[in-house]
PDB file of N, CA and C in Angstrom:
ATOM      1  N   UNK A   1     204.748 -44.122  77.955  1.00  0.00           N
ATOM      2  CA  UNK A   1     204.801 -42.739  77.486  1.00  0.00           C
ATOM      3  C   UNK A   1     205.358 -42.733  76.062  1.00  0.00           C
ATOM      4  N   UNK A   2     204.457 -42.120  75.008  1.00  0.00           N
ATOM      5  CA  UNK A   2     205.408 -41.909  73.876  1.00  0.00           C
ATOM      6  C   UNK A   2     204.888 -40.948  73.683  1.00  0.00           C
ATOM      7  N   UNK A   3     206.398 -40.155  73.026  1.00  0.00           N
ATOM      8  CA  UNK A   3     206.567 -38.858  72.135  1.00  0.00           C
ATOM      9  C   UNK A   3     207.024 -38.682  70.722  1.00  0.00           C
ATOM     10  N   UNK A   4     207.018 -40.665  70.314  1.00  0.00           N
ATOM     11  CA  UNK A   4     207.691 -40.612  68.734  1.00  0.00           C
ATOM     12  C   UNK A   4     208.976 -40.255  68.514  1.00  0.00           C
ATOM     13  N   UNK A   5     209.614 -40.480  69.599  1.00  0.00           N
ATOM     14  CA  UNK A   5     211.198 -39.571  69.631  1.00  0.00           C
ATOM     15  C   UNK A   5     211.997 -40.912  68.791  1.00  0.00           C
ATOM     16  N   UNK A   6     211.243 -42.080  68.997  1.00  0.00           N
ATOM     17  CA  UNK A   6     212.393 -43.362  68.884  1.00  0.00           C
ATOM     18  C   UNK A   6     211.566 -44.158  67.364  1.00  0.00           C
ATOM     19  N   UNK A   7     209.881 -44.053  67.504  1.00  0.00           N
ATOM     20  CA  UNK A   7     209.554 -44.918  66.667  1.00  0.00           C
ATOM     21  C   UNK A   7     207.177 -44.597  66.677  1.00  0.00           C
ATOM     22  N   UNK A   8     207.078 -45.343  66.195  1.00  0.00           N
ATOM     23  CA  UNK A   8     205.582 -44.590  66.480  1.00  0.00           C
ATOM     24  C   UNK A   8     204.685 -45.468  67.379  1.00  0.00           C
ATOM     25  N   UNK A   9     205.682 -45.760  68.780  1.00  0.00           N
ATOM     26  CA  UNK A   9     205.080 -46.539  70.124  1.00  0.00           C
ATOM     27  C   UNK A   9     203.505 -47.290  69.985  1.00  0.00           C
ATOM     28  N   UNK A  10     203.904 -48.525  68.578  1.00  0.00           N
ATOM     29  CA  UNK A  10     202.445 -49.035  68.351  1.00  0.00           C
ATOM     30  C   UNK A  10     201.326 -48.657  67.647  1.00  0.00           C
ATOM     31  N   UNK A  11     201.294 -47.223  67.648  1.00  0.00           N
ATOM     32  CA  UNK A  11     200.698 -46.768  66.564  1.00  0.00           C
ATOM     33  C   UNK A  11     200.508 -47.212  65.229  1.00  0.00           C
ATOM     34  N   UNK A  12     199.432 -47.780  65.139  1.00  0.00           N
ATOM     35  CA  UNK A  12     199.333 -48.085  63.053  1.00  0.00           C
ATOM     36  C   UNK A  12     198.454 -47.187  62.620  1.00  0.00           C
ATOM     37  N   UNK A  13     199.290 -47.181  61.279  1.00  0.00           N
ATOM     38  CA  UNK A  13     198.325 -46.623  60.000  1.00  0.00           C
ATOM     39  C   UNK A  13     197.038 -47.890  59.594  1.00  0.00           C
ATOM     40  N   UNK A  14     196.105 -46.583  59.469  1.00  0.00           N
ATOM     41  CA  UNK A  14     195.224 -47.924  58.593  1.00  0.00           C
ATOM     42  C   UNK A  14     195.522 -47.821  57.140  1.00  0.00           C
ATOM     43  N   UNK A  15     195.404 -48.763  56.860  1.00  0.00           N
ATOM     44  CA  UNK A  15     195.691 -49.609  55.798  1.00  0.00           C
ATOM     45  C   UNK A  15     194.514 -48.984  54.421  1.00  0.00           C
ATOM     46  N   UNK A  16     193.587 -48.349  54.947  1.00  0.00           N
ATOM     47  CA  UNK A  16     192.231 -48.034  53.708  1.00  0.00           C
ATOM     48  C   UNK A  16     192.012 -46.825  53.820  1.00  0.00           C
ATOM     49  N   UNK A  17     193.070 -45.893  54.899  1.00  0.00           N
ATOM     50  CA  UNK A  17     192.772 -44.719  54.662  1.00  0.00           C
ATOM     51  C   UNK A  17     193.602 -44.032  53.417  1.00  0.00           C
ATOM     52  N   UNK A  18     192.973 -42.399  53.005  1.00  0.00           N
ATOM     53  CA  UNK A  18     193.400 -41.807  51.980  1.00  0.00           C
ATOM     54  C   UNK A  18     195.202 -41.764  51.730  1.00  0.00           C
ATOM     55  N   UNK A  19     195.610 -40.979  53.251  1.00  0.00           N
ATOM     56  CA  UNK A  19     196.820 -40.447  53.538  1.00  0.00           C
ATOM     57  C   UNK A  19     197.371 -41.171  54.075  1.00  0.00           C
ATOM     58  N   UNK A  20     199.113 -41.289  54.601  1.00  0.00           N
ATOM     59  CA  UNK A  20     200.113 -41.309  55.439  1.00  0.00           C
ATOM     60  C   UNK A  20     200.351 -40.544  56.362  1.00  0.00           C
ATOM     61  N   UNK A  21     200.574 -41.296  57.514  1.00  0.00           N
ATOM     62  CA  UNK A  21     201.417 -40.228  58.297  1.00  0.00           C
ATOM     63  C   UNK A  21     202.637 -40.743  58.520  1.00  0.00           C
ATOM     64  N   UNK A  22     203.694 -39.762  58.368  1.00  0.00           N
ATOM     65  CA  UNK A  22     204.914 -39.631  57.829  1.00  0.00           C
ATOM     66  C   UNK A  22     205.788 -39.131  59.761  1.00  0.00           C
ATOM     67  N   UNK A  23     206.913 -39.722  60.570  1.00  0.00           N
ATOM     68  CA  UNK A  23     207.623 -39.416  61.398  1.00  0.00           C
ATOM     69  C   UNK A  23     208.620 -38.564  61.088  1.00  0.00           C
ATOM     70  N   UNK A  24     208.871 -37.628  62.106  1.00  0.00           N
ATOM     71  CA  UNK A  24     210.144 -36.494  61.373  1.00  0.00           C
ATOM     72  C   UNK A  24     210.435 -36.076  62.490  1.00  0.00           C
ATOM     73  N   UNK A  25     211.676 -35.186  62.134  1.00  0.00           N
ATOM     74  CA  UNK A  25     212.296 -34.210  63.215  1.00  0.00           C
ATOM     75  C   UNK A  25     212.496 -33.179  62.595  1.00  0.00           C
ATOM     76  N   UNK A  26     212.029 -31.762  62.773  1.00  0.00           N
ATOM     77  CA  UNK A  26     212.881 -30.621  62.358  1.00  0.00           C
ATOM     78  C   UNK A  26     211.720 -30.104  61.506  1.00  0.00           C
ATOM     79  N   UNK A  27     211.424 -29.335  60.527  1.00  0.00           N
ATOM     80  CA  UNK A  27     210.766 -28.352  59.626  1.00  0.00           C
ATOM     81  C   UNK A  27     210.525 -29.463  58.925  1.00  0.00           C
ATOM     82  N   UNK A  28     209.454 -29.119  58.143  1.00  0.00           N
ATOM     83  CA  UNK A  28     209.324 -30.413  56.703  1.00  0.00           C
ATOM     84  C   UNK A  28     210.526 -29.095  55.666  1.00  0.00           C
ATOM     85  N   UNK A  29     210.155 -29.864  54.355  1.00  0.00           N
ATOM     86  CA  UNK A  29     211.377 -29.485  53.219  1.00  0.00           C
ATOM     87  C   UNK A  29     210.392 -28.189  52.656  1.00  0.00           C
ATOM     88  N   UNK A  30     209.207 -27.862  53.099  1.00  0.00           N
ATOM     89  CA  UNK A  30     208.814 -26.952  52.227  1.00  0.00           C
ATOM     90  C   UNK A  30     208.945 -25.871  53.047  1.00  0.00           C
ATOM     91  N   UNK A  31     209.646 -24.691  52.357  1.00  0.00           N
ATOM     92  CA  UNK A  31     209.509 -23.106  54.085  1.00  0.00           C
ATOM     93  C   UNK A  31     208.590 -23.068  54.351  1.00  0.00           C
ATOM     94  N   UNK A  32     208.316 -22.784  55.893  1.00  0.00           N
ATOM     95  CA  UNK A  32     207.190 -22.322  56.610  1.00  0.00           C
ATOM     96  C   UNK A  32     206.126 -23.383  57.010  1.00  0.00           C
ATOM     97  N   UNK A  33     205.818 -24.301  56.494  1.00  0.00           N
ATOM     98  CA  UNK A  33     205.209 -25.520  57.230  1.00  0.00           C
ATOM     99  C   UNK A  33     206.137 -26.000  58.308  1.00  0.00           C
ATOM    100  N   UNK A  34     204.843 -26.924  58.906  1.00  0.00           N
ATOM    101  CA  UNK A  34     205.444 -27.879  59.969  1.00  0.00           C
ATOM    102  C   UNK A  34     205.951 -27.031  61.517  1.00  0.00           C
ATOM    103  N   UNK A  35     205.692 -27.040  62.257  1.00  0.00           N
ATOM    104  CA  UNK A  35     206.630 -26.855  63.646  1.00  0.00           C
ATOM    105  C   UNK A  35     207.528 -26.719  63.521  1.00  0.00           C
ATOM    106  N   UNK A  36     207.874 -25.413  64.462  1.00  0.00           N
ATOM    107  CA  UNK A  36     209.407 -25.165  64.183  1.00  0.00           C
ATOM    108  C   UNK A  36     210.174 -25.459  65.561  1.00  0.00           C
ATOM    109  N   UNK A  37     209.547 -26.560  66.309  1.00  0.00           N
ATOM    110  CA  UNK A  37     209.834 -27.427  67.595  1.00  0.00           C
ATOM    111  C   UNK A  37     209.036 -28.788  67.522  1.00  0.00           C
ATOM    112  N   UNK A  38     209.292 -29.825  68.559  1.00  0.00           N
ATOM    113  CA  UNK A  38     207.881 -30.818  68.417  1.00  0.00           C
ATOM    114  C   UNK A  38     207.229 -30.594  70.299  1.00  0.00           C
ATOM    115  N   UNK A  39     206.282 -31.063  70.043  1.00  0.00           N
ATOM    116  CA  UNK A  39     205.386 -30.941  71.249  1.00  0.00           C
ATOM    117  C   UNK A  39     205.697 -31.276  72.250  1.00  0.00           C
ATOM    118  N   UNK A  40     206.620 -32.023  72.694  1.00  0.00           N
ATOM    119  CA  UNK A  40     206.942 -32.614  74.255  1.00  0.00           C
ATOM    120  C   UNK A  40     208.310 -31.827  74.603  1.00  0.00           C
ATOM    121  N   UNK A  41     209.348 -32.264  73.572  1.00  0.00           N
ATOM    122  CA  UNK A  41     211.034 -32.148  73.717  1.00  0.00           C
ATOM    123  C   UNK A  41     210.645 -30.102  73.636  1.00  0.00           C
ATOM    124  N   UNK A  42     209.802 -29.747  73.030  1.00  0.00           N
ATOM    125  CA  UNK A  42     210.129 -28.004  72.933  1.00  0.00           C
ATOM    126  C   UNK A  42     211.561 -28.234  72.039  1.00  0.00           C
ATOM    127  N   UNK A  43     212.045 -28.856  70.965  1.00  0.00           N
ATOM    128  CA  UNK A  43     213.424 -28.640  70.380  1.00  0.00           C
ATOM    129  C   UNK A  43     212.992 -29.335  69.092  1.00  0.00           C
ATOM    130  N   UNK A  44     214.037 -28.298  68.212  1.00  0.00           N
ATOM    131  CA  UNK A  44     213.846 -28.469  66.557  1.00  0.00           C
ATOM    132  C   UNK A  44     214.106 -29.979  66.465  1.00  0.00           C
ATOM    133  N   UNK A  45     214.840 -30.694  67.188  1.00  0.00           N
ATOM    134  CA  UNK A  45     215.731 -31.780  67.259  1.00  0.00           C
ATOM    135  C   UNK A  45     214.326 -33.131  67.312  1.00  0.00           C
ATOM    136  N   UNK A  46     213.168 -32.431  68.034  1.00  0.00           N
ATOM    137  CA  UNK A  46     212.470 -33.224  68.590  1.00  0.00           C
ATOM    138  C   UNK A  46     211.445 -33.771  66.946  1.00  0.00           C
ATOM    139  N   UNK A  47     210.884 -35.105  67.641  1.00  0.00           N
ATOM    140  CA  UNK A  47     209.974 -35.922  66.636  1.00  0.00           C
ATOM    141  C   UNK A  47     208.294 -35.482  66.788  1.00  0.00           C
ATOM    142  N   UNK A  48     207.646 -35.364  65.478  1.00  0.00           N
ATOM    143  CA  UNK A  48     206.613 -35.817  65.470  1.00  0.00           C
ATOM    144  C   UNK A  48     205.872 -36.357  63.905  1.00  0.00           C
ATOM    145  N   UNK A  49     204.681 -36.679  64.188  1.00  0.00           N
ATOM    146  CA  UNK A  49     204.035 -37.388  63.115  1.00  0.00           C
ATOM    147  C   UNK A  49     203.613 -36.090  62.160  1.00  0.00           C
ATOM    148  N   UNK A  50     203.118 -36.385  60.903  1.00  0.00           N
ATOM    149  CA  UNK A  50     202.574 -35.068  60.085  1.00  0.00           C
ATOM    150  C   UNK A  50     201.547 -35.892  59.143  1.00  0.00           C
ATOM    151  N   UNK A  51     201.246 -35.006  58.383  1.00  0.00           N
ATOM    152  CA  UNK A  51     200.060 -35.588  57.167  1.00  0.00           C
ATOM    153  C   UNK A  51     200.866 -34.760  55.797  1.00  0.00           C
ATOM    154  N   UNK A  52     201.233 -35.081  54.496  1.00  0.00           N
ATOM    155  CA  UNK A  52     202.125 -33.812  53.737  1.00  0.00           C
ATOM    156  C   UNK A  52     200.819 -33.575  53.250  1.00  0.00           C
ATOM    157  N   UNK A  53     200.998 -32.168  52.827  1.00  0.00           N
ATOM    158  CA  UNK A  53     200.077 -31.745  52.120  1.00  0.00           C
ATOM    159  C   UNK A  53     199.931 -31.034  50.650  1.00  0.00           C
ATOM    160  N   UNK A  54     201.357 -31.776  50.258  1.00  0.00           N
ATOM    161  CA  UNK A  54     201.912 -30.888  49.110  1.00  0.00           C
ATOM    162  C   UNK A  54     201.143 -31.584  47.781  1.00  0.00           C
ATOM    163  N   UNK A  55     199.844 -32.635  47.924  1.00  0.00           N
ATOM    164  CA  UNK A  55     199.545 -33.178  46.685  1.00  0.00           C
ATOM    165  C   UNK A  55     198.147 -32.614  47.230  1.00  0.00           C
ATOM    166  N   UNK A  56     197.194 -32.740  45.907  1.00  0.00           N
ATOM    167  CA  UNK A  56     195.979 -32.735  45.938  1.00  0.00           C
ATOM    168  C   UNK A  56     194.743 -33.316  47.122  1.00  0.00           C
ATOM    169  N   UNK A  57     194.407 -33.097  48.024  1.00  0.00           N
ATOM    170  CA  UNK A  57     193.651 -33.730  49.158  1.00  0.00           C
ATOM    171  C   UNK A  57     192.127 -33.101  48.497  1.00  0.00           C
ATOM    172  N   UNK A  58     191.246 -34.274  48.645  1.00  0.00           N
ATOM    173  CA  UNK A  58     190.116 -34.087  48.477  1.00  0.00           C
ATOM    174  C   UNK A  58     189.074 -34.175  49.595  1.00  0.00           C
ATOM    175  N   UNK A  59     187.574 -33.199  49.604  1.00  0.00           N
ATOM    176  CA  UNK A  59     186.408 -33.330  50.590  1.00  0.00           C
ATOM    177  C   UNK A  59     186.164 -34.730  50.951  1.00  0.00           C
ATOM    178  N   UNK A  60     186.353 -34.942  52.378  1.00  0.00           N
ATOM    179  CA  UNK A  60     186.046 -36.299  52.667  1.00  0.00           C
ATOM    180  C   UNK A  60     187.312 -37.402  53.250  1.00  0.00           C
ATOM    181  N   UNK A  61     188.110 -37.169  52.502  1.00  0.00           N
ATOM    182  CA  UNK A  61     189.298 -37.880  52.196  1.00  0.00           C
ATOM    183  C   UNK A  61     190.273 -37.915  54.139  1.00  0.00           C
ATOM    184  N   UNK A  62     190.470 -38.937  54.234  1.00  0.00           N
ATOM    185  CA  UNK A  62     191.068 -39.000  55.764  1.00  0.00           C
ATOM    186  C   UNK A  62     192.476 -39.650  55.980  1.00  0.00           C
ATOM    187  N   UNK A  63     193.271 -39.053  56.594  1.00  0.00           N
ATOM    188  CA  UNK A  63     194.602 -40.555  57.064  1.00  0.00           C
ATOM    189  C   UNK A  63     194.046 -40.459  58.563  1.00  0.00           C
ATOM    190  N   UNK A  64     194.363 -41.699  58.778  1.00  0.00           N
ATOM    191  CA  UNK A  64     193.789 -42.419  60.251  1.00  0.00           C
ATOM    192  C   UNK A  64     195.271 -42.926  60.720  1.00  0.00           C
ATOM    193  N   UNK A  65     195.292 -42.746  61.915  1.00  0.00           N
ATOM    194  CA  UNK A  65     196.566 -43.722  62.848  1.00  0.00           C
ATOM    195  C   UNK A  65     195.919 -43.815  63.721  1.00  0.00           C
ATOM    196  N   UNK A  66     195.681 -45.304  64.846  1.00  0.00           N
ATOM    197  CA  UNK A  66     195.024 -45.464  65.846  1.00  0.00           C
ATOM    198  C   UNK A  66     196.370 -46.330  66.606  1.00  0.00           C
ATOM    199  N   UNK A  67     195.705 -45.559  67.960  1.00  0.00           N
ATOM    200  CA  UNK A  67     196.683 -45.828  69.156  1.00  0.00           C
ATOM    201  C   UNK A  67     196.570 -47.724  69.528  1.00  0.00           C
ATOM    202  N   UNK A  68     197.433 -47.798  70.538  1.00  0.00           N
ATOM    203  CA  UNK A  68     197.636 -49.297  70.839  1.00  0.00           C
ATOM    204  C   UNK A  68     196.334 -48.839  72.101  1.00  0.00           C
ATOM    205  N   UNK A  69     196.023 -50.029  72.803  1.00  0.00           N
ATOM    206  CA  UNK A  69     194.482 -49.413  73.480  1.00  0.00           C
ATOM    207  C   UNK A  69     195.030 -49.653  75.012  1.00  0.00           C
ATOM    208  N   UNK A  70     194.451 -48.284  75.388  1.00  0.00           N
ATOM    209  CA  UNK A  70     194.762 -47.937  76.558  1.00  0.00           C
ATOM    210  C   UNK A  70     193.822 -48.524  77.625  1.00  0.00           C
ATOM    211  N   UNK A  71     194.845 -48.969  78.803  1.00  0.00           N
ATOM    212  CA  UNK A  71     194.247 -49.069  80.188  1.00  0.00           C
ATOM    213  C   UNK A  71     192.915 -48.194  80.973  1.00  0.00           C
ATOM    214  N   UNK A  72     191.948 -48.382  80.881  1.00  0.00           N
ATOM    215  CA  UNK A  72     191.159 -47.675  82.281  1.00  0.00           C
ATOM    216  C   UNK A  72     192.311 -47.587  83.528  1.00  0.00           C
ATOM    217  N   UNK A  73     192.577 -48.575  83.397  1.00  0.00           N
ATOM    218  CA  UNK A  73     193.082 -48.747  85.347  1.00  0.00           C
ATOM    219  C   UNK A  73     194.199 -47.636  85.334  1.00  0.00           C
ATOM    220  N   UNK A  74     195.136 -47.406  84.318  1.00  0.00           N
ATOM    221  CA  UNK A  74     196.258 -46.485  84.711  1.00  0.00           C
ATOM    222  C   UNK A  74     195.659 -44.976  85.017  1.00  0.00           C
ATOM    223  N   UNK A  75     195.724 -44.737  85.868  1.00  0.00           N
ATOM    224  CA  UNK A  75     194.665 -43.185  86.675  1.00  0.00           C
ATOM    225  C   UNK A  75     195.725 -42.171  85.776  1.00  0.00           C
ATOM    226  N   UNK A  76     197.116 -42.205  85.655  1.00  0.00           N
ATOM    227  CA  UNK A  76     197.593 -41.022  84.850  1.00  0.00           C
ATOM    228  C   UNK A  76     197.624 -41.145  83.186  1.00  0.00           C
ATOM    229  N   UNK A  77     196.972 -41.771  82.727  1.00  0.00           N
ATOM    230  CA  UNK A  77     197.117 -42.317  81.475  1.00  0.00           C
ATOM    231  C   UNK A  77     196.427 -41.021  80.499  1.00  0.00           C
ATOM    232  N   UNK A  78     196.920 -40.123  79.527  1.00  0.00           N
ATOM    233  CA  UNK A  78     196.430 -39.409  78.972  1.00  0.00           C
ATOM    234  C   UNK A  78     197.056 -39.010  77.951  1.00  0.00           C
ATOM    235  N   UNK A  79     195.988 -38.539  76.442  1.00  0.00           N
ATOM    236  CA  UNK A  79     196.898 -38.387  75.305  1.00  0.00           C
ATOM    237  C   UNK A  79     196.316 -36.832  75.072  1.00  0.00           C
ATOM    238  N   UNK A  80     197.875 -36.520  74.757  1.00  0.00           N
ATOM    239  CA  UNK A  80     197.785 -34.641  74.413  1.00  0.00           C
ATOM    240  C   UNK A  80     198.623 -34.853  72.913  1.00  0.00           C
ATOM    241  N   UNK A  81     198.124 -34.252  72.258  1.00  0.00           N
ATOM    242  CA  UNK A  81     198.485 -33.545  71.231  1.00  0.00           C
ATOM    243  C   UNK A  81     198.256 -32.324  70.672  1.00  0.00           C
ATOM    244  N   UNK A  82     198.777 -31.594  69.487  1.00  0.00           N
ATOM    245  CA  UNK A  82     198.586 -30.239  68.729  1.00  0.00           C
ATOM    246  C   UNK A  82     198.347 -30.257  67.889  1.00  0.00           C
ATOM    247  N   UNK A  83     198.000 -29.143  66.897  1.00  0.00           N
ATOM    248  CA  UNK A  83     197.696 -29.470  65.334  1.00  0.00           C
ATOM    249  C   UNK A  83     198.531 -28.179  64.904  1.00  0.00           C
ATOM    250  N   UNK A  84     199.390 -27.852  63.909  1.00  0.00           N
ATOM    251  CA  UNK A  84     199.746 -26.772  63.401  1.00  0.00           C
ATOM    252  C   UNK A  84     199.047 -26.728  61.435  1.00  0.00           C
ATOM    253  N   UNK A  85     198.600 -26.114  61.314  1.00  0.00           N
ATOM    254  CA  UNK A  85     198.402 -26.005  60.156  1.00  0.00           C
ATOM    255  C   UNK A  85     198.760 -24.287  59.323  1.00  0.00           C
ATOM    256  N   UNK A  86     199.295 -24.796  58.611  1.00  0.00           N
ATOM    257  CA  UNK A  86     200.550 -23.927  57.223  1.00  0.00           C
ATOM    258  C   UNK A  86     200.714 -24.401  56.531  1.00  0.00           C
ATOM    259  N   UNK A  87     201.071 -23.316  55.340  1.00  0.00           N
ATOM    260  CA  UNK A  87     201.407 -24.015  54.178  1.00  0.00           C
ATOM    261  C   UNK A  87     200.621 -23.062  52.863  1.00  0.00           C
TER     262      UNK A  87
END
């Protein structure tokens, strides 16, 4: 089970994409972006991943993070996530 609370459970960046994704807890530094909780914990306290968006992003342009590869066999095995977008 990961929620990014400790570290990004295997998760890599690729290496040739445009962007970063960046681990945090709490609001980013700019008002009004970002979650004002993270997705599992429900608390400001809690972690998740982001993309910043405070520079120029262009048509096309991608950050990629791909998971460590999951089991068929584990029957409860499932990935949830959210998207908030602001700013």
């Amino acid at each position: 089970h990961c929620n990014f609370e400790f570290d990004l459970c295997g998760w890599k960046q690729d290496e040739n994409d445009d962007f970063d994704w960046n681990l945090r807890t709490s609001s980013t530094t700019k008002t009004d972006t970002g979650p004002a909780t993270d997705h599992t914990l429900q608390e400001p306290s809690g972690h998740y991943i982001f993309i910043k968006s405070s520079f120029l992003q262009l048509p096309g342009q991608k950050a990629r993070i791909s998971s460590p590869v999951l089991s068929r066999r584990n029957k409860v095995c499932k990935v949830c996530g959210g998207v908030v977008l602001a700013g």
